[in-house]
C-alpha atoms as a PDB file:
ATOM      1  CA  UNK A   1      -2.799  -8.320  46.535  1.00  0.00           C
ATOM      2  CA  UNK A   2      -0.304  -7.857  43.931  1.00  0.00           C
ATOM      3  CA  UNK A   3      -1.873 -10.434  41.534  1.00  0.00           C
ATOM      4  CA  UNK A   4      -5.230  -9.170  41.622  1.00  0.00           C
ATOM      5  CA  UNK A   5      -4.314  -5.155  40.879  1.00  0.00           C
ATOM      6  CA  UNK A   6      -2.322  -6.984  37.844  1.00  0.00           C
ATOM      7  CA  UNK A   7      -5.582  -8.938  37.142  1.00  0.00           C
ATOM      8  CA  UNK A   8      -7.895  -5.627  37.319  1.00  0.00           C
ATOM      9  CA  UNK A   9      -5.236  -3.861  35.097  1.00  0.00           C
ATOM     10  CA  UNK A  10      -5.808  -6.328  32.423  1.00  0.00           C
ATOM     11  CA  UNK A  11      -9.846  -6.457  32.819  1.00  0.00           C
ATOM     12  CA  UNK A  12      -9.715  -3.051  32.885  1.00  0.00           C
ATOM     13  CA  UNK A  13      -7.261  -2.648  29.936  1.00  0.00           C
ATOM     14  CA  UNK A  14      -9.464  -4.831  27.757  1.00  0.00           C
ATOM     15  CA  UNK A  15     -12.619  -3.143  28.471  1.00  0.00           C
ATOM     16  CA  UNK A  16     -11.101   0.386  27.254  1.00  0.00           C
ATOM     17  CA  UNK A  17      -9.997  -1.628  23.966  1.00  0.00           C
ATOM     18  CA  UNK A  18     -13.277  -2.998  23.603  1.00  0.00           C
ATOM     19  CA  UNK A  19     -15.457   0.110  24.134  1.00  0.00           C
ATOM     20  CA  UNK A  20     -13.185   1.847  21.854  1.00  0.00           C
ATOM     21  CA  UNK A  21     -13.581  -0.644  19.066  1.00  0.00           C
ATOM     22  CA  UNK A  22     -17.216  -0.370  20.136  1.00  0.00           C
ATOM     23  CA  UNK A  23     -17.112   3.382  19.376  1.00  0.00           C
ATOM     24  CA  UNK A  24     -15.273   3.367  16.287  1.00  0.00           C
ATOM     25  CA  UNK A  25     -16.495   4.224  13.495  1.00  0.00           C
ATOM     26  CA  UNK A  26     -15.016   2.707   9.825  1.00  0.00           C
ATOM     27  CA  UNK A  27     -15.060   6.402   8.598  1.00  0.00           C
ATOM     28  CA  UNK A  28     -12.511   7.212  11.050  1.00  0.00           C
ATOM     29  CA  UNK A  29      -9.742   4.571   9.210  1.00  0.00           C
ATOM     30  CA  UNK A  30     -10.682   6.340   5.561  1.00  0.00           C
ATOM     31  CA  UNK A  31      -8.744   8.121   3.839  1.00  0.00           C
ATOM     32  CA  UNK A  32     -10.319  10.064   0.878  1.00  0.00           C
ATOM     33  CA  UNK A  33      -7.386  12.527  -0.683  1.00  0.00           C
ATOM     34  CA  UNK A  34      -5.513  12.700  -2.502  1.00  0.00           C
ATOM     35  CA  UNK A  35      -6.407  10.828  -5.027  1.00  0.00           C
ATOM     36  CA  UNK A  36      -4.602   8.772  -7.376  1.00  0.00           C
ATOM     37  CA  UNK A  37      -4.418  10.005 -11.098  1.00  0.00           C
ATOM     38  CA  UNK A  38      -5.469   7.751 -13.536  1.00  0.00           C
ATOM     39  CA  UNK A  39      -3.272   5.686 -15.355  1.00  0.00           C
ATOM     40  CA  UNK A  40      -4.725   3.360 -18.171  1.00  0.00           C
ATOM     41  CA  UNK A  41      -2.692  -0.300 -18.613  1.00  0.00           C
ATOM     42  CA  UNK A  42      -1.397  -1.544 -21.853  1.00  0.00           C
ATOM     43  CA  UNK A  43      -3.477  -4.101 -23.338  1.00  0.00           C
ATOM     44  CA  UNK A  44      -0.570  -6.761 -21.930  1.00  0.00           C
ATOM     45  CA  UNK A  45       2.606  -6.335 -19.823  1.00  0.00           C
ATOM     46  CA  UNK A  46       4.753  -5.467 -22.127  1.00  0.00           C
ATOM     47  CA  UNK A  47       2.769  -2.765 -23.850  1.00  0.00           C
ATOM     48  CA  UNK A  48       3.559   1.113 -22.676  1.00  0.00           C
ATOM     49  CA  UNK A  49       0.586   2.839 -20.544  1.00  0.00           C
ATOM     50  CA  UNK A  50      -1.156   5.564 -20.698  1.00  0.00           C
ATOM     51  CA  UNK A  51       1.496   7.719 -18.520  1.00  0.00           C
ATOM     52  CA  UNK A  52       4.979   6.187 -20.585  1.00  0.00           C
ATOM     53  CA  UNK A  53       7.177   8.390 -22.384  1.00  0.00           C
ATOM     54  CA  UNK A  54       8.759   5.753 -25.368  1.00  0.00           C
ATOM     55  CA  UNK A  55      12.100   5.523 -25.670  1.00  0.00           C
ATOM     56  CA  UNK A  56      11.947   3.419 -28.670  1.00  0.00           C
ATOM     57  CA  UNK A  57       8.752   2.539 -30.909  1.00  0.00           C
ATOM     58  CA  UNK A  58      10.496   0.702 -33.186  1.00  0.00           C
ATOM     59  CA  UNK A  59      10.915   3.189 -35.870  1.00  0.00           C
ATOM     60  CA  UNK A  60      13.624   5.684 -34.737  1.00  0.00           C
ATOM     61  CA  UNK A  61      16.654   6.426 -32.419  1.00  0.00           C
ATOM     62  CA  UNK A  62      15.250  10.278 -32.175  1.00  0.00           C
ATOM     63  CA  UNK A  63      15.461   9.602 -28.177  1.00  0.00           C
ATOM     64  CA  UNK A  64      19.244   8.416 -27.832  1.00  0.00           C
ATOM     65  CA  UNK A  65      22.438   9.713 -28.600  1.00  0.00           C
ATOM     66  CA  UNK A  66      25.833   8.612 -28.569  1.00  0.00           C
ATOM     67  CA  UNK A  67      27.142   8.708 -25.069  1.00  0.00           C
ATOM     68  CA  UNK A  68      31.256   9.462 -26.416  1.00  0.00           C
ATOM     69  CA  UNK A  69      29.121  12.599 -28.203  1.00  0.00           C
ATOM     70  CA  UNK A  70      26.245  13.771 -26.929  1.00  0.00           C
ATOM     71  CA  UNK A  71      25.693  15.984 -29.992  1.00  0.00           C
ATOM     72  CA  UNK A  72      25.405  13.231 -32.615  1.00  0.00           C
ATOM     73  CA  UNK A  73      22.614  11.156 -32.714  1.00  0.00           C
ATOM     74  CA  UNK A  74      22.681   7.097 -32.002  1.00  0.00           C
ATOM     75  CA  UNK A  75      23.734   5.235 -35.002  1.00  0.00           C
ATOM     76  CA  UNK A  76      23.337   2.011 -33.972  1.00  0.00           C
ATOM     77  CA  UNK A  77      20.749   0.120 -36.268  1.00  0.00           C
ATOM     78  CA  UNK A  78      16.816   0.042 -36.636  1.00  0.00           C
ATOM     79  CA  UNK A  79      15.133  -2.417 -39.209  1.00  0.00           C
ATOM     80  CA  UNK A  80      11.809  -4.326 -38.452  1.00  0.00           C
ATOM     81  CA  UNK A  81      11.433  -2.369 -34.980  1.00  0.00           C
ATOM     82  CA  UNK A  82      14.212  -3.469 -33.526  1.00  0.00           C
ATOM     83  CA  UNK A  83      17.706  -1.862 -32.593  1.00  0.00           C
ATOM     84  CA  UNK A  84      20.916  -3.857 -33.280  1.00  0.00           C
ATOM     85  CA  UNK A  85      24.013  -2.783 -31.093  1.00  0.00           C
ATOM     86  CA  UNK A  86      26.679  -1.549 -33.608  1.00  0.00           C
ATOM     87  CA  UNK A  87      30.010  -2.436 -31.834  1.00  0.00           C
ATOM     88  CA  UNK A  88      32.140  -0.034 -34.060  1.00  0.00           C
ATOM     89  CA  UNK A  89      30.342   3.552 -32.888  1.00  0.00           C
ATOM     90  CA  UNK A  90      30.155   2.612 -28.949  1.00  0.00           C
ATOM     91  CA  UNK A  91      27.570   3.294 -26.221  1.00  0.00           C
ATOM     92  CA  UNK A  92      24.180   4.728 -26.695  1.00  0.00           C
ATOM     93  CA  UNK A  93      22.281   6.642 -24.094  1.00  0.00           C
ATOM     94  CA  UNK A  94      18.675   8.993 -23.842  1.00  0.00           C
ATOM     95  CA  UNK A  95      18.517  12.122 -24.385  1.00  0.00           C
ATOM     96  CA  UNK A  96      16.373  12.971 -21.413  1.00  0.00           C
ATOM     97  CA  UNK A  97      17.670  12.492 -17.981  1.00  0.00           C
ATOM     98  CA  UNK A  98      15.717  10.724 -14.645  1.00  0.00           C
ATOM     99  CA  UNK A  99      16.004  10.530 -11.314  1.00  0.00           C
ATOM    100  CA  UNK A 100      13.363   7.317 -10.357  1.00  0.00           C
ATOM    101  CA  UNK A 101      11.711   5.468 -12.572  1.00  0.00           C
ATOM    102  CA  UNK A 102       9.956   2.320 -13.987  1.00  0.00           C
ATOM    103  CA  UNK A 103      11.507   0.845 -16.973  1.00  0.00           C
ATOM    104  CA  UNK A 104      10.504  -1.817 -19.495  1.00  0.00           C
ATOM    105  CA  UNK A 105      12.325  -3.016 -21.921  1.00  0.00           C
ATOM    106  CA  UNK A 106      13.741  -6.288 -24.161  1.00  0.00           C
ATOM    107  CA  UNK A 107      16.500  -7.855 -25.538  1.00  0.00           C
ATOM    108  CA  UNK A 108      17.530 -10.650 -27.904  1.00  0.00           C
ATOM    109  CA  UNK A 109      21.005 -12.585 -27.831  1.00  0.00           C
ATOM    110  CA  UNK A 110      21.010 -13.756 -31.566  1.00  0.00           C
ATOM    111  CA  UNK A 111      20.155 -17.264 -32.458  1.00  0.00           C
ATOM    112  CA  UNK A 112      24.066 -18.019 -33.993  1.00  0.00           C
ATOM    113  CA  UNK A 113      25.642 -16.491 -30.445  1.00  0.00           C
ATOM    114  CA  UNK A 114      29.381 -18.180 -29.943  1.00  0.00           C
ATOM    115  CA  UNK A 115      32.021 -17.142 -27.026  1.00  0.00           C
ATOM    116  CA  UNK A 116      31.943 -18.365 -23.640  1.00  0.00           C
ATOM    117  CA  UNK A 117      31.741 -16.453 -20.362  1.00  0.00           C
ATOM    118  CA  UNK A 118      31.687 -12.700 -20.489  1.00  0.00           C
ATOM    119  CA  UNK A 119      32.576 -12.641 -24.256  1.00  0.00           C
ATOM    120  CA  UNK A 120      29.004 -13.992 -25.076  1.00  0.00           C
ATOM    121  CA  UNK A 121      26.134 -11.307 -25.837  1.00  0.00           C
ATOM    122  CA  UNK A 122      27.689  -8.970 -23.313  1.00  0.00           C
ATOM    123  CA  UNK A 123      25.596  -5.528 -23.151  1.00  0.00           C
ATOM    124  CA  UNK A 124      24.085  -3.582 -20.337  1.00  0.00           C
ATOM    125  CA  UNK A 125      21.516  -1.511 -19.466  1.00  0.00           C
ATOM    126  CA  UNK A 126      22.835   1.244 -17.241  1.00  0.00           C
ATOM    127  CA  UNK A 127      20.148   2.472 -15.109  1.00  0.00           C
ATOM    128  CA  UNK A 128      21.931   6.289 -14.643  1.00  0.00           C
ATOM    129  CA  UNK A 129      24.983   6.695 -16.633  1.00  0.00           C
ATOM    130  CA  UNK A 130      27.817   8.901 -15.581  1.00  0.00           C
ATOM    131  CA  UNK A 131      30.306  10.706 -16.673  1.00  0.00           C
ATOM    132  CA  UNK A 132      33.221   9.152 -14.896  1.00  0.00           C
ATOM    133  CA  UNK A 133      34.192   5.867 -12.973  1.00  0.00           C
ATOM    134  CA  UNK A 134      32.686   3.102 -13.954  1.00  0.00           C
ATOM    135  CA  UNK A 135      30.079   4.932 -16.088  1.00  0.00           C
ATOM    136  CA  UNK A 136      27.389   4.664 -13.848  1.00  0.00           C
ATOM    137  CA  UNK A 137      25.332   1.494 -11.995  1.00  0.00           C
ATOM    138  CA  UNK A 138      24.583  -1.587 -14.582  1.00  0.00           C
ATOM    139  CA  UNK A 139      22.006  -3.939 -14.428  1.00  0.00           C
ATOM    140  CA  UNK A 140      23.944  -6.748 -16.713  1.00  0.00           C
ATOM    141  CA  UNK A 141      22.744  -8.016 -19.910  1.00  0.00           C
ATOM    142  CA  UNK A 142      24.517 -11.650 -20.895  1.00  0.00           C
ATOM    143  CA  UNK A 143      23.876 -14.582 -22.196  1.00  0.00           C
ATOM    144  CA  UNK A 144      23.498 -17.273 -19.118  1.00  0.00           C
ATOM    145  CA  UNK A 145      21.892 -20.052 -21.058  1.00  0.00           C
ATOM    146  CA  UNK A 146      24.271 -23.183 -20.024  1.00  0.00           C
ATOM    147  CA  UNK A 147      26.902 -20.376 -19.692  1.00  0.00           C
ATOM    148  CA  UNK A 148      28.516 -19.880 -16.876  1.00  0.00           C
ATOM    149  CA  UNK A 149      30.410 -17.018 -15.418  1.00  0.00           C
ATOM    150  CA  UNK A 150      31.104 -15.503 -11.731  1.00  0.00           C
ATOM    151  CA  UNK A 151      27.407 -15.077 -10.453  1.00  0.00           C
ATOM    152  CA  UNK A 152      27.764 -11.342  -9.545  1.00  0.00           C
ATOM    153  CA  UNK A 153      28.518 -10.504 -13.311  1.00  0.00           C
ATOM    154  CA  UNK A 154      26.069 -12.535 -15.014  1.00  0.00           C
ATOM    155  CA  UNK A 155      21.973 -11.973 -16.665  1.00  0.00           C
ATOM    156  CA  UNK A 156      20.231 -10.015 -13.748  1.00  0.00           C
ATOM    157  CA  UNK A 157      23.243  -8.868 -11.940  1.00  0.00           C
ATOM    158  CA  UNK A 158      23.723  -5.207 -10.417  1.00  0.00           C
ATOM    159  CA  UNK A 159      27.335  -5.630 -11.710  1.00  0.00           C
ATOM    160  CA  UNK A 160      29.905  -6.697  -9.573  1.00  0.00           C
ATOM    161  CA  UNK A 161      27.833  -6.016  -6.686  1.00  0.00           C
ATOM    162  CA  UNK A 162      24.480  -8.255  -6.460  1.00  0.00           C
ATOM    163  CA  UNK A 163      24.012 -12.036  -7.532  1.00  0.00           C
ATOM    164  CA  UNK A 164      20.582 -12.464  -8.620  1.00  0.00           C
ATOM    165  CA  UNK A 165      17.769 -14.214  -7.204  1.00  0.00           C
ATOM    166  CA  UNK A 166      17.260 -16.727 -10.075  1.00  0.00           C
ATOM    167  CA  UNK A 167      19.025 -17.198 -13.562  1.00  0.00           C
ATOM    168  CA  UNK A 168      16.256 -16.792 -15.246  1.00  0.00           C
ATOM    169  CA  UNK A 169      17.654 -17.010 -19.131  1.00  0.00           C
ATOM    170  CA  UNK A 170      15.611 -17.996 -21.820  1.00  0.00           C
ATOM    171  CA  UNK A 171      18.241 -19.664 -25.187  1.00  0.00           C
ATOM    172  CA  UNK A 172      19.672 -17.149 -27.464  1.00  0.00           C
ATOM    173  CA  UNK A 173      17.357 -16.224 -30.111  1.00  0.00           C
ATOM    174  CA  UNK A 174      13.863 -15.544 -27.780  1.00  0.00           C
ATOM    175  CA  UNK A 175      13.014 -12.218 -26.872  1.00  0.00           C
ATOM    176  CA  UNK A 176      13.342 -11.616 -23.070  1.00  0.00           C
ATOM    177  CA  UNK A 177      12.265  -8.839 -20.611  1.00  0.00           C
ATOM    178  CA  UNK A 178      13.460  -6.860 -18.174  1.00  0.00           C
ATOM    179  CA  UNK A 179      10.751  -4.888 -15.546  1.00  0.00           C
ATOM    180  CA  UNK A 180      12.593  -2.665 -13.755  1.00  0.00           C
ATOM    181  CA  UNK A 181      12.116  -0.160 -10.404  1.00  0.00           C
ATOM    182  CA  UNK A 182      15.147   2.213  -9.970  1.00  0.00           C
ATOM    183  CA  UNK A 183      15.493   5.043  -7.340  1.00  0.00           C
ATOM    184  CA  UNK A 184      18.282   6.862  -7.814  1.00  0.00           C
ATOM    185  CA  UNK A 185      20.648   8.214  -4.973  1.00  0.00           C
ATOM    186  CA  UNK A 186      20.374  11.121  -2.979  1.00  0.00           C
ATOM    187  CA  UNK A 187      23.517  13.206  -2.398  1.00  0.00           C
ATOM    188  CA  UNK A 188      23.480  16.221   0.671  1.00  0.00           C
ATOM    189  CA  UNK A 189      24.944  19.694  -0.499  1.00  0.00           C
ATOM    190  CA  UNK A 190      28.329  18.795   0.596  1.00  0.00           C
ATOM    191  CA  UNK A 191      28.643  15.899  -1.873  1.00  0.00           C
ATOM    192  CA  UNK A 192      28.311  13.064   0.773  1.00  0.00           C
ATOM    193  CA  UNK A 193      25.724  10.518   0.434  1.00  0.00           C
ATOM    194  CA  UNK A 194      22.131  10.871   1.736  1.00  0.00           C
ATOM    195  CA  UNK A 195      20.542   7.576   0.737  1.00  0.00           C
ATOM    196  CA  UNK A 196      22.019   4.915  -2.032  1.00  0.00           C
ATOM    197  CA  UNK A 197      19.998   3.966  -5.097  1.00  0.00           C
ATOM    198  CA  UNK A 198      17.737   1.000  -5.034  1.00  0.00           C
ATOM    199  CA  UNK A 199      16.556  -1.665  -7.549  1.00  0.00           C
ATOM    200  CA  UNK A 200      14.136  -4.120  -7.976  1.00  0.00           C
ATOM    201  CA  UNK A 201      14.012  -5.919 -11.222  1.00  0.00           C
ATOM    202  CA  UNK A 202      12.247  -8.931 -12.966  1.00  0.00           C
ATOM    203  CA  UNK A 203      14.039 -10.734 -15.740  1.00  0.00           C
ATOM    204  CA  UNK A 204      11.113 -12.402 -17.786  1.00  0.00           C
ATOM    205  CA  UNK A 205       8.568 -12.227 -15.183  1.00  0.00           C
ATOM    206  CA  UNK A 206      11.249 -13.345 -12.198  1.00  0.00           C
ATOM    207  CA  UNK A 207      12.147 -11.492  -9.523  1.00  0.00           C
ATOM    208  CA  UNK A 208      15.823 -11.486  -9.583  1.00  0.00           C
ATOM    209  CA  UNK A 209      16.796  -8.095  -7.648  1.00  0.00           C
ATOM    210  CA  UNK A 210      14.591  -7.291  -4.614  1.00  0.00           C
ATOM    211  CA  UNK A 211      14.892  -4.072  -3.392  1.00  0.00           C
ATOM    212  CA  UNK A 212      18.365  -4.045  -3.345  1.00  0.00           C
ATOM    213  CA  UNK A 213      20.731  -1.213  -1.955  1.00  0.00           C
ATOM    214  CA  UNK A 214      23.680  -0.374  -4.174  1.00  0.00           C
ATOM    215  CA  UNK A 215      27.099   0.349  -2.576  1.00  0.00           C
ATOM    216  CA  UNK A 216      27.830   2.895  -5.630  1.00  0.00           C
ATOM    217  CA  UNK A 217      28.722   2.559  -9.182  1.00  0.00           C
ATOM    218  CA  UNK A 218      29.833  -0.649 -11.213  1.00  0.00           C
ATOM    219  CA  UNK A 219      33.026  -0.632 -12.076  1.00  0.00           C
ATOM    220  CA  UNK A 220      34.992  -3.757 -13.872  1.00  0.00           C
ATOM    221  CA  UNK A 221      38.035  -3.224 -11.565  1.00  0.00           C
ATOM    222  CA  UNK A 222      38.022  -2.184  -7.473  1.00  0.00           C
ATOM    223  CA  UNK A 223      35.392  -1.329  -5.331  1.00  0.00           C
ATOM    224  CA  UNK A 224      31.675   0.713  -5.794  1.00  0.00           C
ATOM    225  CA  UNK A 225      31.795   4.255  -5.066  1.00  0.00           C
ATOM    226  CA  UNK A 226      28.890   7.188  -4.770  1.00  0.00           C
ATOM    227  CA  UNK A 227      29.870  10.511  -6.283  1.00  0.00           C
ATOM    228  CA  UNK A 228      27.659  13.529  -5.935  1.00  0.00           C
ATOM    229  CA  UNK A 229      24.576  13.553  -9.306  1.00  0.00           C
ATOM    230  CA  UNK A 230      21.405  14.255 -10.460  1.00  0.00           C
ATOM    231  CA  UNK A 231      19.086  13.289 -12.879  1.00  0.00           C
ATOM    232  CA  UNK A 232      21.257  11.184 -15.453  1.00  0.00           C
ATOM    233  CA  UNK A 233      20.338   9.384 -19.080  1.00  0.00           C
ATOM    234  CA  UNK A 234      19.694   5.376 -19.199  1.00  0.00           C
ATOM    235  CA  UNK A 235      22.766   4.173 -21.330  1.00  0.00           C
ATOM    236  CA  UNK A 236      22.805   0.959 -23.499  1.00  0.00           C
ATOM    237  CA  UNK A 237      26.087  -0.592 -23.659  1.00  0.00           C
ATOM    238  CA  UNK A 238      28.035  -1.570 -26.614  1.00  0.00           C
ATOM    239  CA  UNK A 239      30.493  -4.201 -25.272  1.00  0.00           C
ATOM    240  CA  UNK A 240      33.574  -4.921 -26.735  1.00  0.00           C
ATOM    241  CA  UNK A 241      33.645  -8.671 -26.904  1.00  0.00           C
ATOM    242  CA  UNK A 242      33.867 -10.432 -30.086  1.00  0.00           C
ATOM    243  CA  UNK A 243      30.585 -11.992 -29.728  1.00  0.00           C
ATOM    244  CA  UNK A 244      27.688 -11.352 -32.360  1.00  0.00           C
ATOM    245  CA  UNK A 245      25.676  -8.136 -31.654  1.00  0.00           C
ATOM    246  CA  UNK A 246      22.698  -8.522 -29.604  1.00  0.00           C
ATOM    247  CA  UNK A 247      19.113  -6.600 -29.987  1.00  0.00           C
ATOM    248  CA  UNK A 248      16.853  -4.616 -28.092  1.00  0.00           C
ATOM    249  CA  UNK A 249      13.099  -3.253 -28.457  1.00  0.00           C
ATOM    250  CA  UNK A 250      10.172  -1.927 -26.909  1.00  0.00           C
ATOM    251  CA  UNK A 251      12.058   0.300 -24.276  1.00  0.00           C
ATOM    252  CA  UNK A 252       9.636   2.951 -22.085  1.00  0.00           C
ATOM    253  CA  UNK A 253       9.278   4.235 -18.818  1.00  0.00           C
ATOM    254  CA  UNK A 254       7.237   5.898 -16.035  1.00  0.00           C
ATOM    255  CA  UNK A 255       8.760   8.337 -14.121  1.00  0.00           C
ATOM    256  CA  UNK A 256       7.913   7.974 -10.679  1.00  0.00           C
END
């Protein structure tokens, strides 16, 4: 008796499914607001669209300041669209501040690179730059051609924190990309943390960070920690190896 009141449970089970698939209409499954705004593509990947603001064109540093004073304006160097990290005047960061975003942007290690390890096209991009600690959360820039260093501080990194997926390096002297996703933190009113930032990032087309949680800031010495922010500039670093100066170009982003 048992068996068959299972059995008629199931007929009867599938019968509701069916004459409610039966019923169902595809309007019911549609959903018709709101609508996404329009956003027009770049004529490639690389090229801003129609909803970027630039951060550099090519021609100017009028976006970026420097990050020891953020009353003077960047002086590192712009010739033939591109910007050349000048060592001697330190860090460079926007102007504007963001919460999350979508950033593009590229980067050259120069064709006559020497050093070895860290001390060889060093730079990063930090993602929201601070004010104290370690300066903010870094997504490394290095060359990793045949060079190796520990795998949580080389190309494609979150600093210290998260190897990445692939080295995916291309030799000193091409141009290379970085695609990047970045939601920042969330802090509640007393300070303590709400939800940690997240990044996903491709390194010349690769996925090399996937979604990835951060533990806090970046720093070169102890462990990650959140402290309470808001909307904070994208900083450029201007490391202090002895290595030749690396480039950057084509930098914009869509706030999300």
């Amino acid at each position: 008796m048992k068996y068959n009141l299972i059995f008629t449970a199931i007929l009867t089970g599938s019968c509701f499914i069916a004459n409610a698939q039966q019923t169902a209409k595809p309007e019911d499954t549609e959903i018709w607001k709101p609508i996404p705004r329009v956003v027009t593509p770049g004529n490639t990947f690389r090229d801003a669209p129609s909803d970027a603001i630039i951060l550099f064109d090519g021609k100017n540093l009028d976006q970026w300041v420097l990050t020891k004073d953020t009353t003077a304006k960047a002086k590192w160097l712009v010739a033939d669209d591109i910007i050349t990290v000048d060592k001697s005047v330190g860090d460079i960061q926007t102007k504007r501040s963001f919460m999350d975003f979508q950033l593009h942007i590229e980067y050259r290690i120069p064709s006559d690179i020497t050093g070895s390890g860290q001390a060889r096209g060093n730079s990063g991009i930090f993602l929201a730059a601070l004010p104290w600690g370690a300066g903010g959360y870094e997504l490394q820039v290095l060359d990793n051609y045949n060079n190796a260093t520990y795998v949580n501080g080389q190309v494609g990194s979150i600093y210290k924190q998260s190897i990445p997926l692939a080295n995916a390096a291309l030799p000193p002297g091409k141009w290379q990309t970085y695609d990047v996703v970045w939601t920042a933190p969330r802090f509640n009113e007393d300070g303590s943390l709400k939800l940690p930032a997240r990044v996903t990032a491709f390194h010349n087309g690769i996925l090399v960070q996937n979604n990835f949680e951060l533990k806090g800031d970046t720093p070169y010495i102890g462990q990650p920690t959140y402290r309470k922010h808001g909307p904070s500039p994208i900083k450029l670093q201007a490391h202090g190896d002895k290595s030749e100066p690396i480039s950057y170009r084509n930098i914009w982003l869509r706030e999300l």
